[in-house]
N, C-alpha and C. Protein backbone atom coordinates (compact mmCIF):
# COMPACT_ATOMS: atom_id res chain seq x y z
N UNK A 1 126.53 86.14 100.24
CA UNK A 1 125.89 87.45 100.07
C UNK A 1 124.38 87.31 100.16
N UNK A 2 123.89 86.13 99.77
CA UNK A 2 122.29 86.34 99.67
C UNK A 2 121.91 85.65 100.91
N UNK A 3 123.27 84.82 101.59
CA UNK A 3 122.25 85.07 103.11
C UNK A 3 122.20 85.69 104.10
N UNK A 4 123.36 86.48 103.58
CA UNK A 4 123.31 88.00 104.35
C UNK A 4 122.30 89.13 104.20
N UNK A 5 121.58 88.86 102.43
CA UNK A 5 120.45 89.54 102.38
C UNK A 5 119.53 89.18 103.20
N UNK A 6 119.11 88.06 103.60
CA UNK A 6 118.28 87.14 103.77
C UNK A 6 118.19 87.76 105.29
N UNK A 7 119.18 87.56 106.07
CA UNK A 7 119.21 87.92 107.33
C UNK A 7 118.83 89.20 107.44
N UNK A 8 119.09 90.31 106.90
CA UNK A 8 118.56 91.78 106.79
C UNK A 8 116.95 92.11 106.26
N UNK A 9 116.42 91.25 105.70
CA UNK A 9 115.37 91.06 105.51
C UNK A 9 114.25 90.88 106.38
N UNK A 10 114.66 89.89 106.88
CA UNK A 10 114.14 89.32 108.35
C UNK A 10 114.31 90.29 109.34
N UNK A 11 115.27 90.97 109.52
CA UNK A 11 115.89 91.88 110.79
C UNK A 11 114.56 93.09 110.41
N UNK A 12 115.01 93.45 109.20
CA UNK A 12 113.64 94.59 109.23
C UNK A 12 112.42 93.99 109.23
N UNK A 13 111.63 93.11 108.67
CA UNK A 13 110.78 92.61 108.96
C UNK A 13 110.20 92.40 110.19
N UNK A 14 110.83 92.24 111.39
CA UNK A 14 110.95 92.28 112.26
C UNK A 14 110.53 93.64 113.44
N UNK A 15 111.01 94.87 112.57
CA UNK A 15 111.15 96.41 112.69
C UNK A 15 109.49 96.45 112.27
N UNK A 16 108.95 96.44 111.35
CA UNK A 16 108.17 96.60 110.76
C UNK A 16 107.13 95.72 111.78
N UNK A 17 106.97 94.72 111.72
CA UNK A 17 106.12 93.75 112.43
C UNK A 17 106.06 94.03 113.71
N UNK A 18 107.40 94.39 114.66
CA UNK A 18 106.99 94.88 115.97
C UNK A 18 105.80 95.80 116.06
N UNK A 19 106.34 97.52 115.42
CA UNK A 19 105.64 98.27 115.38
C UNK A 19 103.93 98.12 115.40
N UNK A 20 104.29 97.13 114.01
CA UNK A 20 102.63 97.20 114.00
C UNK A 20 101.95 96.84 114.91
N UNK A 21 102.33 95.11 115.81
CA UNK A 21 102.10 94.87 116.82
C UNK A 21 101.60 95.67 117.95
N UNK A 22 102.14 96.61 118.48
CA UNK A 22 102.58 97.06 119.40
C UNK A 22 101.58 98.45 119.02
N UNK A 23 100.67 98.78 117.76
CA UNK A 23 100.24 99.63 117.80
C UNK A 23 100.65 101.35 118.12
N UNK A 24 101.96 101.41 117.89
CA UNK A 24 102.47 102.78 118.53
C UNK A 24 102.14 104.24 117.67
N UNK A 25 101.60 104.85 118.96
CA UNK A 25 100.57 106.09 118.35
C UNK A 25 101.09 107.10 118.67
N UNK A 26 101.66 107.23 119.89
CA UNK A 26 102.67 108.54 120.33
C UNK A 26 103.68 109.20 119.02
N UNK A 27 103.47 110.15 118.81
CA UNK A 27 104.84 111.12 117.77
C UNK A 27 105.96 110.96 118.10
N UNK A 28 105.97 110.79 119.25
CA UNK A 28 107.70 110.42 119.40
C UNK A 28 108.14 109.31 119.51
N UNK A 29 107.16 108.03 119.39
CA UNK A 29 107.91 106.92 119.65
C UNK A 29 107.44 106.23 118.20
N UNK A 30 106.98 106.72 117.14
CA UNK A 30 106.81 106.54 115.65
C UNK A 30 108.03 106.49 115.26
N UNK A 31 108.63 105.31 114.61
CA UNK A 31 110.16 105.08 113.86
C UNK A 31 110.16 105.80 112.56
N UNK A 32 111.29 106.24 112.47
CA UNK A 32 111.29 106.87 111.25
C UNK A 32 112.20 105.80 110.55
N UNK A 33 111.90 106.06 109.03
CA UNK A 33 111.98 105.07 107.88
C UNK A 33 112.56 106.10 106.84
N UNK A 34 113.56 106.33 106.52
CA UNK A 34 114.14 107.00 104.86
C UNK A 34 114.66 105.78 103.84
N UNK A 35 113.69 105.77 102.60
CA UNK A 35 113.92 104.99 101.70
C UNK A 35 114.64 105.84 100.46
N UNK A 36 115.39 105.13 100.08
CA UNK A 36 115.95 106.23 98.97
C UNK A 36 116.09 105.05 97.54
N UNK A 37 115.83 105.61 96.49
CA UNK A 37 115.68 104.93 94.89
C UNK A 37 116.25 106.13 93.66
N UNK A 38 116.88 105.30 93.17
CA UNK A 38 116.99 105.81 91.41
C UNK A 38 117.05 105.23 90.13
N UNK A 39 116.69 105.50 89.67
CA UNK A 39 116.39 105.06 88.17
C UNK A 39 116.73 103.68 87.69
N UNK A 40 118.32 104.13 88.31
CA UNK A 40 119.56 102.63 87.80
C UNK A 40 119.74 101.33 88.85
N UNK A 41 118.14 101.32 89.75
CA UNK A 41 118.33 99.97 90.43
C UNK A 41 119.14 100.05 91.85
N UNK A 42 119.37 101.50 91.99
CA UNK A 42 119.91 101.64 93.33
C UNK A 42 119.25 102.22 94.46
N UNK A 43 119.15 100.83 95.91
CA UNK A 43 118.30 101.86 97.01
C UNK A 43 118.20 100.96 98.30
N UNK A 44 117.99 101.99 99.19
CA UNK A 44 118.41 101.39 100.22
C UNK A 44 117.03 102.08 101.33
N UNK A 45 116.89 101.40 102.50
CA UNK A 45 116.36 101.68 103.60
C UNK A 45 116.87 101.76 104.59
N UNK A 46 116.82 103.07 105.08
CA UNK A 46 117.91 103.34 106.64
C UNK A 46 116.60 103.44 107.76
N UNK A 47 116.78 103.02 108.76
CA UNK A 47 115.92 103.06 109.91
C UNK A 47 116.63 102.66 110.76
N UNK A 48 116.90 104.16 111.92
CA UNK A 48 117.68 104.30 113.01
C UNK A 48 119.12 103.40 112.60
N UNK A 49 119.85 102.81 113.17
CA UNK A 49 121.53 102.40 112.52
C UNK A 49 121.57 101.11 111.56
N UNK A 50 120.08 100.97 111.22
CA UNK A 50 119.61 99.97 110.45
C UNK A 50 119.74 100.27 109.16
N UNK A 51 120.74 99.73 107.98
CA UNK A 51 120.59 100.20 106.85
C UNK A 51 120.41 98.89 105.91
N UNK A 52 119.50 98.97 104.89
CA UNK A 52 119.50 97.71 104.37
C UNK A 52 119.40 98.29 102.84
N UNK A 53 120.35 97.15 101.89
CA UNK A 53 120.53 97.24 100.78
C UNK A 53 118.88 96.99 99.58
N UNK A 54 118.25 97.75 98.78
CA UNK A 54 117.31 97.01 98.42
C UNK A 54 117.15 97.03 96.39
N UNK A 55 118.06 96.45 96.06
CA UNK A 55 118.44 96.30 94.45
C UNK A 55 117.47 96.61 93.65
N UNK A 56 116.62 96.97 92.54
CA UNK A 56 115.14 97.02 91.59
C UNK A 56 116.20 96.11 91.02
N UNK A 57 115.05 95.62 90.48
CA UNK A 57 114.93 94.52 89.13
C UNK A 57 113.97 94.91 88.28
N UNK A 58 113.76 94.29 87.06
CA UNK A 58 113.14 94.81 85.88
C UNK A 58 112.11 93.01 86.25
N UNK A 59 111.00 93.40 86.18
CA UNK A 59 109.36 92.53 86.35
C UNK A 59 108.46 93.17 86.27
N UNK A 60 107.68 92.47 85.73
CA UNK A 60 106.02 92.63 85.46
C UNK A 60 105.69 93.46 86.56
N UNK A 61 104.76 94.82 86.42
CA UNK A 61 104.30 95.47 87.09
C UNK A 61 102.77 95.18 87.07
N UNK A 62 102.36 94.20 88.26
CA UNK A 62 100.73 93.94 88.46
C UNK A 62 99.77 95.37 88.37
N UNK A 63 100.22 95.95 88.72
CA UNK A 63 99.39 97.48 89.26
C UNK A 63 98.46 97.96 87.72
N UNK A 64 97.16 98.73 88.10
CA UNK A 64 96.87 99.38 86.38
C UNK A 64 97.50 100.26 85.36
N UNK A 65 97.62 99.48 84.60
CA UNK A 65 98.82 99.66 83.66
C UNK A 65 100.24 99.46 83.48
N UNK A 66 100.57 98.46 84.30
CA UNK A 66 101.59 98.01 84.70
C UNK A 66 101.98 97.87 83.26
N UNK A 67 103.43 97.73 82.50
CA UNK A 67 104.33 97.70 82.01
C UNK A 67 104.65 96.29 82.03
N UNK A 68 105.20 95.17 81.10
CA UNK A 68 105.52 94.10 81.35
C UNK A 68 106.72 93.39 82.11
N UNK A 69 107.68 95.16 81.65
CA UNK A 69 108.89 94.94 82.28
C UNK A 69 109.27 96.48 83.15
N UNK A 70 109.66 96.26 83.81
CA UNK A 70 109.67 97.86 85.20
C UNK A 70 110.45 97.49 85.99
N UNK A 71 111.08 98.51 87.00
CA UNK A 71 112.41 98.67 87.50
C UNK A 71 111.19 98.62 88.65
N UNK A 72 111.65 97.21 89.81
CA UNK A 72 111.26 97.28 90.93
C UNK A 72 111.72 96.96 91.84
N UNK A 73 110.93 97.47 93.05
CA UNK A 73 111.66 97.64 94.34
C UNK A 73 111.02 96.78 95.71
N UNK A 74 111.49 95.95 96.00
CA UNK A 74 111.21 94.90 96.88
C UNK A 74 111.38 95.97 98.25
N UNK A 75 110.28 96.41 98.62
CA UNK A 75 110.33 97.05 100.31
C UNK A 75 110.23 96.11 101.37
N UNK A 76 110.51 95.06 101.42
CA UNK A 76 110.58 94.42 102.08
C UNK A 76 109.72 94.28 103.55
N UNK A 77 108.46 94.27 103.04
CA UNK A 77 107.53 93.76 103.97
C UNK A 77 106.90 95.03 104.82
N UNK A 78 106.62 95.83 104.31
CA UNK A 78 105.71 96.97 105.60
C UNK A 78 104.46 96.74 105.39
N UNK A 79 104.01 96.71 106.71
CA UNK A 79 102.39 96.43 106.75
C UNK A 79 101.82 97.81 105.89
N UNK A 80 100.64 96.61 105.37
CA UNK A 80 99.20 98.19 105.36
C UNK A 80 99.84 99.04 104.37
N UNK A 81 100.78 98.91 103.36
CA UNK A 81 101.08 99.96 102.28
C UNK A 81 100.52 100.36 101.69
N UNK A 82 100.10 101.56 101.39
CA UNK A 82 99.24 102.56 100.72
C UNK A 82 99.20 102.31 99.04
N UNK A 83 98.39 101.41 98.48
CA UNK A 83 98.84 101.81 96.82
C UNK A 83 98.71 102.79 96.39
N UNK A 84 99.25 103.40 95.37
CA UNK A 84 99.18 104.46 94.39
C UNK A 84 100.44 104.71 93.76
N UNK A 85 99.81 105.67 93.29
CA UNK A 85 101.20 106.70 92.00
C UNK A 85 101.29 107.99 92.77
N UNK A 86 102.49 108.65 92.60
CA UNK A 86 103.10 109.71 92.78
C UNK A 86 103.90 110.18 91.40
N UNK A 87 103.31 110.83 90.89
CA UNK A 87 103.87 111.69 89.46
C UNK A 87 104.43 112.57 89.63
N UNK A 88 106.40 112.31 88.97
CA UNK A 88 107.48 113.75 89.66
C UNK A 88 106.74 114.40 88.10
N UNK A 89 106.64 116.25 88.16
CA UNK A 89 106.41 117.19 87.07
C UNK A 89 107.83 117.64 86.92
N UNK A 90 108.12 117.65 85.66
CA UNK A 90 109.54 118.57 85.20
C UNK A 90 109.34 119.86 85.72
N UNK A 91 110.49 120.23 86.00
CA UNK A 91 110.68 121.76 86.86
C UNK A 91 110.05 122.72 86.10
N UNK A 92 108.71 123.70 86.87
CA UNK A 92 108.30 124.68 85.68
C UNK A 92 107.46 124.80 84.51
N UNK A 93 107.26 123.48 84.54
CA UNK A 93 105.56 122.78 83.75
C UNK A 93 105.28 122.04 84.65
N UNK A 94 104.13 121.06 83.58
CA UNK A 94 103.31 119.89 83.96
C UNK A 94 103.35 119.24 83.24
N UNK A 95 104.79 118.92 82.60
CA UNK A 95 104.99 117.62 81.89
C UNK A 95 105.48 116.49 82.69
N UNK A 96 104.92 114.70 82.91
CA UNK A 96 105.31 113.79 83.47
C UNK A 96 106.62 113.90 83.02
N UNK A 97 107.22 113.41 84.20
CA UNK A 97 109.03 113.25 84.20
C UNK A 97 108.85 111.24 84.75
N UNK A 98 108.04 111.56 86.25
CA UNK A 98 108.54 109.85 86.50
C UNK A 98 107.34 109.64 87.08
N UNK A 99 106.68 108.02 87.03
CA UNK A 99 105.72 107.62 87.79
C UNK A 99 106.21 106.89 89.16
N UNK A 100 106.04 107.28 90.34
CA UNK A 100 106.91 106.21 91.38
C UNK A 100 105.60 105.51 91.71
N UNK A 101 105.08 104.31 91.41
CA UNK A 101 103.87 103.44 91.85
C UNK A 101 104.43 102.45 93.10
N UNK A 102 103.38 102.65 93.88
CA UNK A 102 103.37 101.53 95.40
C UNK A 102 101.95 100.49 95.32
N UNK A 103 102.85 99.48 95.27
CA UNK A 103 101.98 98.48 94.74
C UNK A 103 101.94 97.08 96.17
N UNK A 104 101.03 97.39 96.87
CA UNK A 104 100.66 96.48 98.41
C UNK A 104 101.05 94.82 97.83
N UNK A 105 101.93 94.61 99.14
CA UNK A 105 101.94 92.75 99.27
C UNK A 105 100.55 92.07 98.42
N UNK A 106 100.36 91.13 97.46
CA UNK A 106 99.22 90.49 97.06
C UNK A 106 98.55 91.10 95.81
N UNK A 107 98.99 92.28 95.71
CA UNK A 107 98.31 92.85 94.27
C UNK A 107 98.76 92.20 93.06
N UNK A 108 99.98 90.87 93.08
CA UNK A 108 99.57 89.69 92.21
C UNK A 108 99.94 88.03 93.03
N UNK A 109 100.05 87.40 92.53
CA UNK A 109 100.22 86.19 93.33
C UNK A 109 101.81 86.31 93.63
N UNK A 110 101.95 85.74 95.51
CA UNK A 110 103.42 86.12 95.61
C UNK A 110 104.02 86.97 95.53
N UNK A 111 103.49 88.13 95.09
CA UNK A 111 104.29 89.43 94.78
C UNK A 111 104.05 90.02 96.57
N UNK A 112 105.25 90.97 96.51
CA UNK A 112 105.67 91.54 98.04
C UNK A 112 105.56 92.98 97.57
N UNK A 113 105.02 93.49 98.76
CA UNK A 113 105.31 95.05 98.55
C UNK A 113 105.95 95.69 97.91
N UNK A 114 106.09 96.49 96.80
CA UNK A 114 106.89 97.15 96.10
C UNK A 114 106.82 98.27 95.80
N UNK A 115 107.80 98.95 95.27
CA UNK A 115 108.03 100.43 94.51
C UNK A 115 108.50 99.95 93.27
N UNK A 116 107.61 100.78 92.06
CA UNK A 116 107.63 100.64 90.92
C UNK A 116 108.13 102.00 90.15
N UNK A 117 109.64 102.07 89.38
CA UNK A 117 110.12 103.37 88.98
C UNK A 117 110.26 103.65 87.45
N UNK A 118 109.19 104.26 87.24
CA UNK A 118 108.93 104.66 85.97
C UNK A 118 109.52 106.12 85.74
N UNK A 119 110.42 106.11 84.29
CA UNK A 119 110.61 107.31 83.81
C UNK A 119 110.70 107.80 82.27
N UNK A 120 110.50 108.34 81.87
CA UNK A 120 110.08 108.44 80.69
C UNK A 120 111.12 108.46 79.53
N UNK A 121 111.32 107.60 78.81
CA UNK A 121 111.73 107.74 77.48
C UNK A 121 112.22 108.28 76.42
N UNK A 122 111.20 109.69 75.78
CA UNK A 122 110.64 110.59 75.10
C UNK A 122 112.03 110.67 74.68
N UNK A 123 113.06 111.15 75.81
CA UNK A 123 114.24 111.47 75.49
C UNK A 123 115.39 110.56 74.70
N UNK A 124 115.48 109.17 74.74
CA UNK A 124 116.24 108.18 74.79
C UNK A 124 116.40 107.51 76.11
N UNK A 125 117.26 106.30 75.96
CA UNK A 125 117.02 105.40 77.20
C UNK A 125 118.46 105.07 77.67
N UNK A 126 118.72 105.72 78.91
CA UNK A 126 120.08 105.45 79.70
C UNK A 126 120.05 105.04 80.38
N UNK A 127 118.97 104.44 81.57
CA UNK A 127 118.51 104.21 82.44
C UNK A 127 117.91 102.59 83.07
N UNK A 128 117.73 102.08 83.71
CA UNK A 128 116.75 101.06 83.65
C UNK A 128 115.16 101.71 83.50
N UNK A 129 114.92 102.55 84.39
CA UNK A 129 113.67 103.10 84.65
C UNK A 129 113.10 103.19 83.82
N UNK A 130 114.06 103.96 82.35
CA UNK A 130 113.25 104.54 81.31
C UNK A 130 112.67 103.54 80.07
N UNK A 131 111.76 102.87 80.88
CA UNK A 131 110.67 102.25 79.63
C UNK A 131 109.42 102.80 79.58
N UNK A 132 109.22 103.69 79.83
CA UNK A 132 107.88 104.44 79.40
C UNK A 132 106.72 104.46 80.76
N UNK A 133 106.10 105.31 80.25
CA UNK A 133 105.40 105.35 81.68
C UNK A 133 104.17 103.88 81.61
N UNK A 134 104.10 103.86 82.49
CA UNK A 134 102.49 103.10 82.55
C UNK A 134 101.24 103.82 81.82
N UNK A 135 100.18 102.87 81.13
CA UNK A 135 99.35 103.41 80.18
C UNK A 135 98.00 103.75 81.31
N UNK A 136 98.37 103.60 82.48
CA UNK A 136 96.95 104.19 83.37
C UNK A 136 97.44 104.38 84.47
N UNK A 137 97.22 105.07 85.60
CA UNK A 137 97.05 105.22 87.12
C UNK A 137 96.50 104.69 87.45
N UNK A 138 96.63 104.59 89.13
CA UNK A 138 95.71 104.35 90.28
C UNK A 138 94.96 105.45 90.21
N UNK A 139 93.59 105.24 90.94
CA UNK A 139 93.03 106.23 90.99
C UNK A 139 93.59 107.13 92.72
N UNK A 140 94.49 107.02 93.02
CA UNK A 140 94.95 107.24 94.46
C UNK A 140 96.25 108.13 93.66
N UNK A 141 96.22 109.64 93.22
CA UNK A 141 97.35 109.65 93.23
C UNK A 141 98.28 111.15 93.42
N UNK A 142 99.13 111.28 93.56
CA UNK A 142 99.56 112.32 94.25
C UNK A 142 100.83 113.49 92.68
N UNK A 143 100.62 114.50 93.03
CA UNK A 143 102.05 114.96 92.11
C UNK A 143 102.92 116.26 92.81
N UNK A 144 103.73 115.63 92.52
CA UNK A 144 105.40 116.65 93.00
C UNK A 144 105.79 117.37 92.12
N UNK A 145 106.44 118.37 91.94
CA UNK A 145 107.57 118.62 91.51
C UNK A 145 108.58 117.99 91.78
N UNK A 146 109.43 118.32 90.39
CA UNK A 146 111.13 117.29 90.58
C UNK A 146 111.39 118.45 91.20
N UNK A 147 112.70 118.75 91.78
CA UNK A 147 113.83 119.30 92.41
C UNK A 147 114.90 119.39 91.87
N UNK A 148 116.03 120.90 91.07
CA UNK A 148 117.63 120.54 91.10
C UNK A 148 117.25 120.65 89.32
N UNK A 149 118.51 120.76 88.64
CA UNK A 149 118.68 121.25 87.27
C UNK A 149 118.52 119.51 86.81
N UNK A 150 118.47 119.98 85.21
CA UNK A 150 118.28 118.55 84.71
C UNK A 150 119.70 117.94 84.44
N UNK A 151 119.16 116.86 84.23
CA UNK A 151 120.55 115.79 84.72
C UNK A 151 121.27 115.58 86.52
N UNK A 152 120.49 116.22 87.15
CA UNK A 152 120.30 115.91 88.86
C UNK A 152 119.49 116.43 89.22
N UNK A 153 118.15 115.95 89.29
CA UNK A 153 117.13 116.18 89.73
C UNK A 153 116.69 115.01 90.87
N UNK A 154 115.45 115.72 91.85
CA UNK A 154 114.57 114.41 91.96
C UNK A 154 113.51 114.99 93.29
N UNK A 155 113.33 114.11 94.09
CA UNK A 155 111.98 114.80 94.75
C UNK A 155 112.15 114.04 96.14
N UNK A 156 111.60 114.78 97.29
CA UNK A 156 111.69 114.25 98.56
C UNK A 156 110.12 113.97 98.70
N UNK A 157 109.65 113.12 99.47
CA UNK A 157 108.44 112.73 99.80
C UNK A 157 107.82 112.27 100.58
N UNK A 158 106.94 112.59 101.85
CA UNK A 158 106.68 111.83 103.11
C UNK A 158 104.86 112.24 102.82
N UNK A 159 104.71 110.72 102.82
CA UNK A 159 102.93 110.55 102.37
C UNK A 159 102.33 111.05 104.12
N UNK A 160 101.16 111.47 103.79
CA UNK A 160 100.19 111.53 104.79
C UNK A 160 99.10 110.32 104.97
N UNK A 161 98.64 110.06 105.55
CA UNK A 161 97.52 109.16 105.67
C UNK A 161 96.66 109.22 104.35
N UNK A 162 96.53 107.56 103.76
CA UNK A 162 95.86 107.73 102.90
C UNK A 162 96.66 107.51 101.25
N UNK A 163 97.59 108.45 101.36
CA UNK A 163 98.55 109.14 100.50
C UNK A 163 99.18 107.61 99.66
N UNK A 164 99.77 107.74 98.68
CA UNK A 164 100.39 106.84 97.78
C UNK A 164 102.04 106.13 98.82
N UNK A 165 101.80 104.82 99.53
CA UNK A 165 103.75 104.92 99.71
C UNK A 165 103.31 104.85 101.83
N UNK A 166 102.33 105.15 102.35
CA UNK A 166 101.95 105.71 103.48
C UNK A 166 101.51 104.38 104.25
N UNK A 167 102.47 104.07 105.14
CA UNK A 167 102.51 102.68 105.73
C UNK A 167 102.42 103.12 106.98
N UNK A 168 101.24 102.75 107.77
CA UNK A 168 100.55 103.41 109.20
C UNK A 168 101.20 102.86 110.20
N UNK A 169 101.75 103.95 110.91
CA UNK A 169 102.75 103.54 112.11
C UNK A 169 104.65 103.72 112.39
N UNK A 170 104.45 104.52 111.34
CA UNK A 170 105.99 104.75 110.40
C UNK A 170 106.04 105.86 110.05
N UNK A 171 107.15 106.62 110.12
CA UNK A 171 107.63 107.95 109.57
C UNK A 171 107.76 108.17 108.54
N UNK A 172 107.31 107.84 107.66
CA UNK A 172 108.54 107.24 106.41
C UNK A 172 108.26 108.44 104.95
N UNK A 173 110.26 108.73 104.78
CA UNK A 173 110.01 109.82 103.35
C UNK A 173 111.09 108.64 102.70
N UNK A 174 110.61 109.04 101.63
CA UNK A 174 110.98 108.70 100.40
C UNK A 174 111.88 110.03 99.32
N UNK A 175 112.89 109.38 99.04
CA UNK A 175 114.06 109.89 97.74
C UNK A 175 114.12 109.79 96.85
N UNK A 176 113.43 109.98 95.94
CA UNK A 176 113.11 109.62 94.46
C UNK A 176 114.63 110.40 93.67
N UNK A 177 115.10 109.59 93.17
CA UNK A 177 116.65 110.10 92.47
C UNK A 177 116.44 110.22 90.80
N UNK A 178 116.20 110.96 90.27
CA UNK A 178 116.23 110.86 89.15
C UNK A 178 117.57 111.17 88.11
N UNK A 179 117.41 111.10 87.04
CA UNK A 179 118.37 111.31 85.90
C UNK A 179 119.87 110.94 86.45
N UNK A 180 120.23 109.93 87.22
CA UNK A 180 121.64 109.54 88.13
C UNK A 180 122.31 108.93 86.47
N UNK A 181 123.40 109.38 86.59
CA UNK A 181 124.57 109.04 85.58
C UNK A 181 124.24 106.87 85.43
N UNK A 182 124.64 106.61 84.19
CA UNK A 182 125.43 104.97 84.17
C UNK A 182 123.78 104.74 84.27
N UNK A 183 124.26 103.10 83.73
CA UNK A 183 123.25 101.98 83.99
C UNK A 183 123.48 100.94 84.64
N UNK A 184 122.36 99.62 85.29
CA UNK A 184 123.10 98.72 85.73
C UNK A 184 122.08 97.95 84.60
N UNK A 185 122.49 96.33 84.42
CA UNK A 185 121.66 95.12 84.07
C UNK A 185 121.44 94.36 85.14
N UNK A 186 120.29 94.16 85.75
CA UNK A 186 120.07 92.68 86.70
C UNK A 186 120.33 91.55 86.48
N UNK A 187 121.59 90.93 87.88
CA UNK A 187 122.00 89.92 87.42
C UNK A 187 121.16 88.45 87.54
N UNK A 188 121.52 87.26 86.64
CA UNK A 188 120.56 86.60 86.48
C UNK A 188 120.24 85.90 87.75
N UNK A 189 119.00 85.50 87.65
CA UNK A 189 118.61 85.11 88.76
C UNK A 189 117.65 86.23 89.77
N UNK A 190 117.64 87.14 89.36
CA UNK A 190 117.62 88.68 89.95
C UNK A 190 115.50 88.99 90.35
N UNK A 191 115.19 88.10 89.31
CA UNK A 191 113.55 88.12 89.28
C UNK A 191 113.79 86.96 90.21
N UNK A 192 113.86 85.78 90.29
CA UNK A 192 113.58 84.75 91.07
C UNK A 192 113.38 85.68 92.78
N UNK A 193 115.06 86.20 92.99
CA UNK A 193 115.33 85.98 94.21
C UNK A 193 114.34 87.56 94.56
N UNK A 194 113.81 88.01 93.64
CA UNK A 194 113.11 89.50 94.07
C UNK A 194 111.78 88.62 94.77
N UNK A 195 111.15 87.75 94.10
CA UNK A 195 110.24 87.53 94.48
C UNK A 195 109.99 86.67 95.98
N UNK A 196 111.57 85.69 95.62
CA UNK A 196 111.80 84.97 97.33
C UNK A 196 112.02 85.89 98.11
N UNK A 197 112.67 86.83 98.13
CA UNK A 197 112.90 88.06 99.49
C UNK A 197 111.56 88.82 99.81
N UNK A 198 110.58 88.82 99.10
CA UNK A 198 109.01 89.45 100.13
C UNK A 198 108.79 88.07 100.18
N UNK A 199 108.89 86.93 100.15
CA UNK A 199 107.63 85.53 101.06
C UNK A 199 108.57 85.24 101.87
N UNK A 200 109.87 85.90 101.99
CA UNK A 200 110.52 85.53 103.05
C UNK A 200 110.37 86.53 104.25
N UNK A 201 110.51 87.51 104.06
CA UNK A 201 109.98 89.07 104.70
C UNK A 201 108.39 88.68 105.51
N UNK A 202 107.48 88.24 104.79
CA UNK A 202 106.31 88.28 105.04
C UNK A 202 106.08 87.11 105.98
N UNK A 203 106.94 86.29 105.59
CA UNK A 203 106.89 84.91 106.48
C UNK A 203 107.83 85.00 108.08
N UNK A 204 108.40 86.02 108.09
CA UNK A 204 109.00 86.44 108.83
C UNK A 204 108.14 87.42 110.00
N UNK A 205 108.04 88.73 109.44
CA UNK A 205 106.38 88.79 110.42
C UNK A 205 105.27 87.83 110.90
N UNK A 206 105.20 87.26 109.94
CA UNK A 206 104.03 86.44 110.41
C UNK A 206 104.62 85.68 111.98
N UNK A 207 105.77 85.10 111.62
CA UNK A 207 106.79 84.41 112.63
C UNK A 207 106.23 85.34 114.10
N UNK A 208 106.88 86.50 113.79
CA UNK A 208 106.73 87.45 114.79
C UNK A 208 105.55 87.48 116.23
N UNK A 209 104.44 87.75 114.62
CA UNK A 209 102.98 87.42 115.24
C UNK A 209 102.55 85.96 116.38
N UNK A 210 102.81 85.31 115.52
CA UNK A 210 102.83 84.22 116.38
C UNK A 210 103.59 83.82 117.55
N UNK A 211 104.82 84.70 117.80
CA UNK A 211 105.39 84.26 119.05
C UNK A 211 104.99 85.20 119.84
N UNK A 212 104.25 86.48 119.38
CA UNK A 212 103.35 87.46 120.79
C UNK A 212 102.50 86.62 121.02
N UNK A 213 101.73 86.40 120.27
CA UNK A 213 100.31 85.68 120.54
C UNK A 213 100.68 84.50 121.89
């Protein structure tokens, strides 16, 4: 199983690394990217018949105010990722519901591109997500409304240039799933191999690079 991850890793990496290469500026020949996440560690990346599995784990969130422990999401290698926060609002106020933070390859040692899924607590904790929000933002940051009654809610999202999540050269929306039924626990080993799947991703573009050149 994990060298089947391994191989899917690389395969998008690959997706990702062409593009950039290749500089593609035309609207119609921009790949589109749907990432989808929820609370309980479940998410995946579809691009064109490309679907790849991408698990959160609970790790140290480098970003400001990172949390010691946070539900994260190994994106597996897109150039040029936009950091920031995107704050979902409960339907009908402006009370925080979830922080989704994008935190660029290198923002700690070894660490790979990620999505960081924060949700709040206040209520009790069913969730992985829900350990509290982060005690600061980026100063980069964007807010939604959630979407859908409570207990199925959540928010669709496609950054603009600039924007929190906004990886240049890519279509890419994002599924923020909130309040999803059940929990999972990460199994052990689960931090190690989060962190080997972006230096493997990244080492994989690089690969890329070097055989255009």
């Amino acid at each position: 199983m994990r060298r089947r991850t391994l191989l899917n890793i690389i395969a998008l990496g690959a997706i990702f690394g062409f593009a950039a290469l290749c500089n593609i500026r035309a609207s119609a020949q921009v790949p589109a990217v749907n990432i989808t996440v929820d609370e309980n560690g479940n998410g995946n990346i579809l691009s064109g018949s490309n679907n790849f599995s991408i698990p959160g784990v609970l790790v140290a969130d480098p970003g400001p105010g990172g949390l010691g422990s946070a539900l994260t999401y190994n994106l597996l290698g897109p150039p040029s990722l936009i950091a920031g926060d995107v704050v979902l609002l409960e339907p009908g106020n402006a009370e925080i519901s979830d922080v989704i933070r994008f935190n660029p390859a290198g923002t700690a040692v070894r660490y790979p591109a990620s999505l960081v899924f924060y949700s709040d607590n206040a209520d009790g904790v069913d969730a992985l997500a829900d350990t509290g929000l982060p005690t600061s933002l980026y100063t980069n940051v964007v807010r939604i409304p959630e979407v859908g009654a409570e207990g199925d809610n959540g928010a669709f999202y496609t950054p603009g240039p600039d924007n929190p999540g906004f990886v240049a050269g890519f279509d890419v929306t994002y599924h923020f799933i909130s309040d999803s039924p059940g929990s999972t626990v990460p199994e052990p080993g689960s931090v190690a191999l989060f962190a080997g799947l972006g230096v493997s991703s990244l080492f994989a573009v690089r690969g890329l690079r070097r055989r255009k050149k």
